[in-house]
PDB file of N, CA and C in Angstrom:
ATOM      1  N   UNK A   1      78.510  37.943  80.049  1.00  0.00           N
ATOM      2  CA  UNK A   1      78.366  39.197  79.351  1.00  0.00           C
ATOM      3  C   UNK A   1      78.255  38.891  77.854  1.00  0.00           C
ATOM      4  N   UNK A   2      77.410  39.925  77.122  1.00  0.00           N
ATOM      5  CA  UNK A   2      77.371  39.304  75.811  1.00  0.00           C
ATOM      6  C   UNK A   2      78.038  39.620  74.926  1.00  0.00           C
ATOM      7  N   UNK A   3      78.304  39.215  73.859  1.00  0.00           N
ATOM      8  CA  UNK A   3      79.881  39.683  72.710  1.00  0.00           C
ATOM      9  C   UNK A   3      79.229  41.583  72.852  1.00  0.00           C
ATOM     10  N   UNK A   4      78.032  41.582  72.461  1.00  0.00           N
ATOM     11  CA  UNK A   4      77.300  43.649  71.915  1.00  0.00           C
ATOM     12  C   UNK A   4      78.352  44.015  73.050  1.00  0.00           C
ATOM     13  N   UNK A   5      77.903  44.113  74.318  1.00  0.00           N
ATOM     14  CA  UNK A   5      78.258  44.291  75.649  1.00  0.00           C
ATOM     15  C   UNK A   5      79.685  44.789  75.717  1.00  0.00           C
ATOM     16  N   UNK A   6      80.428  43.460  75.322  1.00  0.00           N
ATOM     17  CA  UNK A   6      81.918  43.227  75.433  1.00  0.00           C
ATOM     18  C   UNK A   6      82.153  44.372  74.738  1.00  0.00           C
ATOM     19  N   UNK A   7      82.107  43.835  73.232  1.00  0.00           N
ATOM     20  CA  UNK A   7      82.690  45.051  72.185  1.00  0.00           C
ATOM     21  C   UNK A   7      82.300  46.753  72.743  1.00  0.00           C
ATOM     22  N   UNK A   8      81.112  47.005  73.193  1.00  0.00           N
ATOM     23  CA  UNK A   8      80.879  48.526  73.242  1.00  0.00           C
ATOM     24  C   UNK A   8      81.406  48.627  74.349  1.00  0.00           C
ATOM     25  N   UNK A   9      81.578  48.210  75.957  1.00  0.00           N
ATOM     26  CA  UNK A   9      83.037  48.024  76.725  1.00  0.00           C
ATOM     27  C   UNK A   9      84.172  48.755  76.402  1.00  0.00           C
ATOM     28  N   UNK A  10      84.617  47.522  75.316  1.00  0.00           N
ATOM     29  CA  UNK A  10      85.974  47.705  74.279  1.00  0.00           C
ATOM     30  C   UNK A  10      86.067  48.951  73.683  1.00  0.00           C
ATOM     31  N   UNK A  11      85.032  49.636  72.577  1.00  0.00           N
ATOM     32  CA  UNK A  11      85.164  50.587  72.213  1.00  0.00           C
ATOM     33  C   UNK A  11      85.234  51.825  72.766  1.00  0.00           C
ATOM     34  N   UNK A  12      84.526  51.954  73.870  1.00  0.00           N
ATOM     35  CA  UNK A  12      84.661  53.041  75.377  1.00  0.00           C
ATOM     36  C   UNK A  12      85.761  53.054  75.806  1.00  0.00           C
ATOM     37  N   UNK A  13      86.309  52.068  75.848  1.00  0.00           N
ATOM     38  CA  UNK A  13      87.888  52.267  76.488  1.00  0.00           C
ATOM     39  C   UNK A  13      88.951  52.552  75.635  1.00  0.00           C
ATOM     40  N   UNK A  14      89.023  51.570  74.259  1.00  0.00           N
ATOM     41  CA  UNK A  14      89.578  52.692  73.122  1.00  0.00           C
ATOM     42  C   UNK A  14      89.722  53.981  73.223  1.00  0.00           C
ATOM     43  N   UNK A  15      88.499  54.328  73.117  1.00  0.00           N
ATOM     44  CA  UNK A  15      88.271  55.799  72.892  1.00  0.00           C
ATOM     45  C   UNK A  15      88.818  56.361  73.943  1.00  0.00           C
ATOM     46  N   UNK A  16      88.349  56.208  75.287  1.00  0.00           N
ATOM     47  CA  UNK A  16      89.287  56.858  76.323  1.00  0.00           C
ATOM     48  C   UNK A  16      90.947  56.966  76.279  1.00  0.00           C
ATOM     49  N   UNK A  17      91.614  55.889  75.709  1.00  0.00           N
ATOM     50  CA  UNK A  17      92.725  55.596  75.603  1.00  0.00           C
ATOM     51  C   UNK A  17      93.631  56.570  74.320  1.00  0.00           C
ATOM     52  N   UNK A  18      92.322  56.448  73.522  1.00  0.00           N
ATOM     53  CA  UNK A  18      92.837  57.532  72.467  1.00  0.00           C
ATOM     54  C   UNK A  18      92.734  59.045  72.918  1.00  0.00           C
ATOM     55  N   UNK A  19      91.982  59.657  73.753  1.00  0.00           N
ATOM     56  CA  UNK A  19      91.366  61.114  74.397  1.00  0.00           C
ATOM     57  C   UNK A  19      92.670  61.217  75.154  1.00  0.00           C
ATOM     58  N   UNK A  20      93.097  60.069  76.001  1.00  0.00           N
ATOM     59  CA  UNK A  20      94.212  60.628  76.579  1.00  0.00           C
ATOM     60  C   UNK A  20      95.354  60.766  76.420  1.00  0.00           C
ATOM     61  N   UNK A  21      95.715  59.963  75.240  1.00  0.00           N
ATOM     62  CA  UNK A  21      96.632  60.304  74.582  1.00  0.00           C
ATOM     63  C   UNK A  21      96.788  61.580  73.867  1.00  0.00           C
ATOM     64  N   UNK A  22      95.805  62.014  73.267  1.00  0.00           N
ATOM     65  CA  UNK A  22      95.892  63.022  72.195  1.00  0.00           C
ATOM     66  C   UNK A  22      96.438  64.070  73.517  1.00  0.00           C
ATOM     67  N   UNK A  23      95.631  64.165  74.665  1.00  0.00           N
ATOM     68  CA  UNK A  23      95.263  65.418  75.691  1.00  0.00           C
ATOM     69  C   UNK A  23      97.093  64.799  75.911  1.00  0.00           C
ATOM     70  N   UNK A  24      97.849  63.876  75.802  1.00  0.00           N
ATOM     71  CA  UNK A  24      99.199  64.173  76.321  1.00  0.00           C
ATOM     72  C   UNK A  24     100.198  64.462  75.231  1.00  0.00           C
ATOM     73  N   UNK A  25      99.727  64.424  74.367  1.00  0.00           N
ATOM     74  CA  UNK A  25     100.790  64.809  72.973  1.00  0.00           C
ATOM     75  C   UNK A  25     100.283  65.780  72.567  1.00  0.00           C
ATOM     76  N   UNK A  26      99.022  66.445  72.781  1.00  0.00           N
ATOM     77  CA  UNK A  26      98.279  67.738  72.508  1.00  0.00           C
ATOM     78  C   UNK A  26      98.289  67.723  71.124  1.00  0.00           C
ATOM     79  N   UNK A  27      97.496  66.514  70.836  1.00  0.00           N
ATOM     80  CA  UNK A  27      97.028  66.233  69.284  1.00  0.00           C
ATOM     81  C   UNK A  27      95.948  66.662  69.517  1.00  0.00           C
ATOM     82  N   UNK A  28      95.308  67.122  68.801  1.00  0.00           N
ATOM     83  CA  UNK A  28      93.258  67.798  69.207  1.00  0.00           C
ATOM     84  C   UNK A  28      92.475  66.466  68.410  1.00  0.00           C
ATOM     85  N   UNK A  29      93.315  66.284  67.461  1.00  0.00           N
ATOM     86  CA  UNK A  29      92.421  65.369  66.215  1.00  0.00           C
ATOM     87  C   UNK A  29      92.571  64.326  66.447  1.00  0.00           C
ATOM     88  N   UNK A  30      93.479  63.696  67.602  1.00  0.00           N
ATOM     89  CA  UNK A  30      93.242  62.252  68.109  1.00  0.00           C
ATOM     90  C   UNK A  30      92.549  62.588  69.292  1.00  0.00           C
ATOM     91  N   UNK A  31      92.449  63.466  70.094  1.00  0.00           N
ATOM     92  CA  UNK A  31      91.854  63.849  71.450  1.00  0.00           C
ATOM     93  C   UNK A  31      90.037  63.235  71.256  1.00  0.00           C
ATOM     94  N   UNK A  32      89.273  64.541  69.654  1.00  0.00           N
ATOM     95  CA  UNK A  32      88.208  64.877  69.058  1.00  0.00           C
ATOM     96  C   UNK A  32      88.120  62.517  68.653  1.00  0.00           C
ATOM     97  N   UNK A  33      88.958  61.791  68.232  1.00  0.00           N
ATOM     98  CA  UNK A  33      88.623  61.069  67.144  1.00  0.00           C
ATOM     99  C   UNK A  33      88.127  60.190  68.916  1.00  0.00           C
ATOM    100  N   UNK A  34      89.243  60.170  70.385  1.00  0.00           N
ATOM    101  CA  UNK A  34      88.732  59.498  70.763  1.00  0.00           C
ATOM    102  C   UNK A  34      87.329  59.170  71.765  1.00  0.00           C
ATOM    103  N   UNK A  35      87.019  60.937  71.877  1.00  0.00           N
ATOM    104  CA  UNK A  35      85.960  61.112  72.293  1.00  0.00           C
ATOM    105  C   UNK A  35      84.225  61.066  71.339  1.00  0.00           C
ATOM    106  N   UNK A  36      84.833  60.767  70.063  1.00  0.00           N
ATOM    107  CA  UNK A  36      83.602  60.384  69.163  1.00  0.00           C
ATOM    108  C   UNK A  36      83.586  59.099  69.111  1.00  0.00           C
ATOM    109  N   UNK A  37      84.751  58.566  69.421  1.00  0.00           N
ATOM    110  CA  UNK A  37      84.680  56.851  69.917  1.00  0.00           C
ATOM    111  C   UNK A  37      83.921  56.295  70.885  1.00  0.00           C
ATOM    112  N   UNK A  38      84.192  56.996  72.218  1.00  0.00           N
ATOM    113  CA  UNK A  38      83.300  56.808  73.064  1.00  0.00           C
ATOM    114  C   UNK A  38      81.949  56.945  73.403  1.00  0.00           C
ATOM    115  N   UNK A  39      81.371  57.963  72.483  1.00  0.00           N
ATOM    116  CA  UNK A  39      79.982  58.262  72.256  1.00  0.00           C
ATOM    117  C   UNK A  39      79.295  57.167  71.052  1.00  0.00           C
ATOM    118  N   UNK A  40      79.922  57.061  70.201  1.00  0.00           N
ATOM    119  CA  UNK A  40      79.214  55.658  68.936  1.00  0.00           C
ATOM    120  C   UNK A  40      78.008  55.239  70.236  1.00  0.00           C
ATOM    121  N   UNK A  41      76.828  55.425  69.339  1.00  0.00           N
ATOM    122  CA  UNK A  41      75.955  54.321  69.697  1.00  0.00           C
ATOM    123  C   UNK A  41      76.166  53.221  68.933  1.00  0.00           C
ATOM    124  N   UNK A  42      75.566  51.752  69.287  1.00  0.00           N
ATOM    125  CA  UNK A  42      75.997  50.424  69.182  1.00  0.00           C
ATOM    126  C   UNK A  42      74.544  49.761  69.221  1.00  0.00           C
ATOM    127  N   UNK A  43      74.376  49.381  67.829  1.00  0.00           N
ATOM    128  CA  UNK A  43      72.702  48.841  67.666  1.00  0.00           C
ATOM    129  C   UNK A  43      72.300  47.539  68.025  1.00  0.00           C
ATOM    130  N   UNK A  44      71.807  47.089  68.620  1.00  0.00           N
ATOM    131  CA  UNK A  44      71.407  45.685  69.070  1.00  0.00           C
ATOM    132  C   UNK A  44      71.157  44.664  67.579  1.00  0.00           C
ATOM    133  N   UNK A  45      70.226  45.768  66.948  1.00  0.00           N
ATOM    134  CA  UNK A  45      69.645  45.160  65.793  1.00  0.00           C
ATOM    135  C   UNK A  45      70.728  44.924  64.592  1.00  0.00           C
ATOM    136  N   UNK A  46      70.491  43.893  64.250  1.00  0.00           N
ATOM    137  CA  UNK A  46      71.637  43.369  63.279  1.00  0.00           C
ATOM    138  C   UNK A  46      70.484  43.609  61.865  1.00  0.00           C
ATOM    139  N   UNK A  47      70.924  43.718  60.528  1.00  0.00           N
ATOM    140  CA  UNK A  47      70.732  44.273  59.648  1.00  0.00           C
ATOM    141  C   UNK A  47      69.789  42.936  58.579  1.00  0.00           C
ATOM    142  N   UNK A  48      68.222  43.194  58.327  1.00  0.00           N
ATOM    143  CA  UNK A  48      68.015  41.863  57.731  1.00  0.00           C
ATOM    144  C   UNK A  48      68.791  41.846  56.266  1.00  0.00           C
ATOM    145  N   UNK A  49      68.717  40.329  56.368  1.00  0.00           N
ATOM    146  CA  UNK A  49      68.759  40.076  55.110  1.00  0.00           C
ATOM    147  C   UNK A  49      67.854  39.352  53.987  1.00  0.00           C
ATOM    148  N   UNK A  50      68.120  39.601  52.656  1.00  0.00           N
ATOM    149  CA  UNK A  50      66.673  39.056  52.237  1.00  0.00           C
ATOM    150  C   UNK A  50      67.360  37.552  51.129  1.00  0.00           C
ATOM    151  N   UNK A  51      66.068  36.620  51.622  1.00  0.00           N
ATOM    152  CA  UNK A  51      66.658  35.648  50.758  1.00  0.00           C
ATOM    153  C   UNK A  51      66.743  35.548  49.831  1.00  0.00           C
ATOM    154  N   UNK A  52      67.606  34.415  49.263  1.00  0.00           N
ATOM    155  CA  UNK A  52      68.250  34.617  47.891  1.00  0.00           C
ATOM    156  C   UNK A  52      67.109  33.454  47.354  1.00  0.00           C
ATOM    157  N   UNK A  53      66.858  33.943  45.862  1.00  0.00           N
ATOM    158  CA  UNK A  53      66.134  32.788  45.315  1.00  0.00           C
ATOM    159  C   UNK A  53      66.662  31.522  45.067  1.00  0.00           C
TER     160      UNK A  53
END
């Protein structure tokens, strides 16, 4: 599996972990933070860079 893979995995389950927590302490604003966790799209494309002179 590849590290992208792993990590967005990782962050899905975060987020779930945070949704259900909030939904058991009936926090809304950790409920809301961990269901925007789970949605993050996750870009393949890594960001160029330009060379240095």
């Amino acid at each position: 599996m590849s590290a992208q893979k792993t990590s967005d995995l990782s962050d899905k389950l975060k987020g779930s972990v945070k949704e259900s927590i909030g939904k058991l302490v009936g926090d809304p604003k950790i409920e809301a933070e961990g269901k925007s966790q789970q949605k993050l799209p996750k870009s393949d494309v890594k960001p160029k860079t330009t060379p240095k002179p």
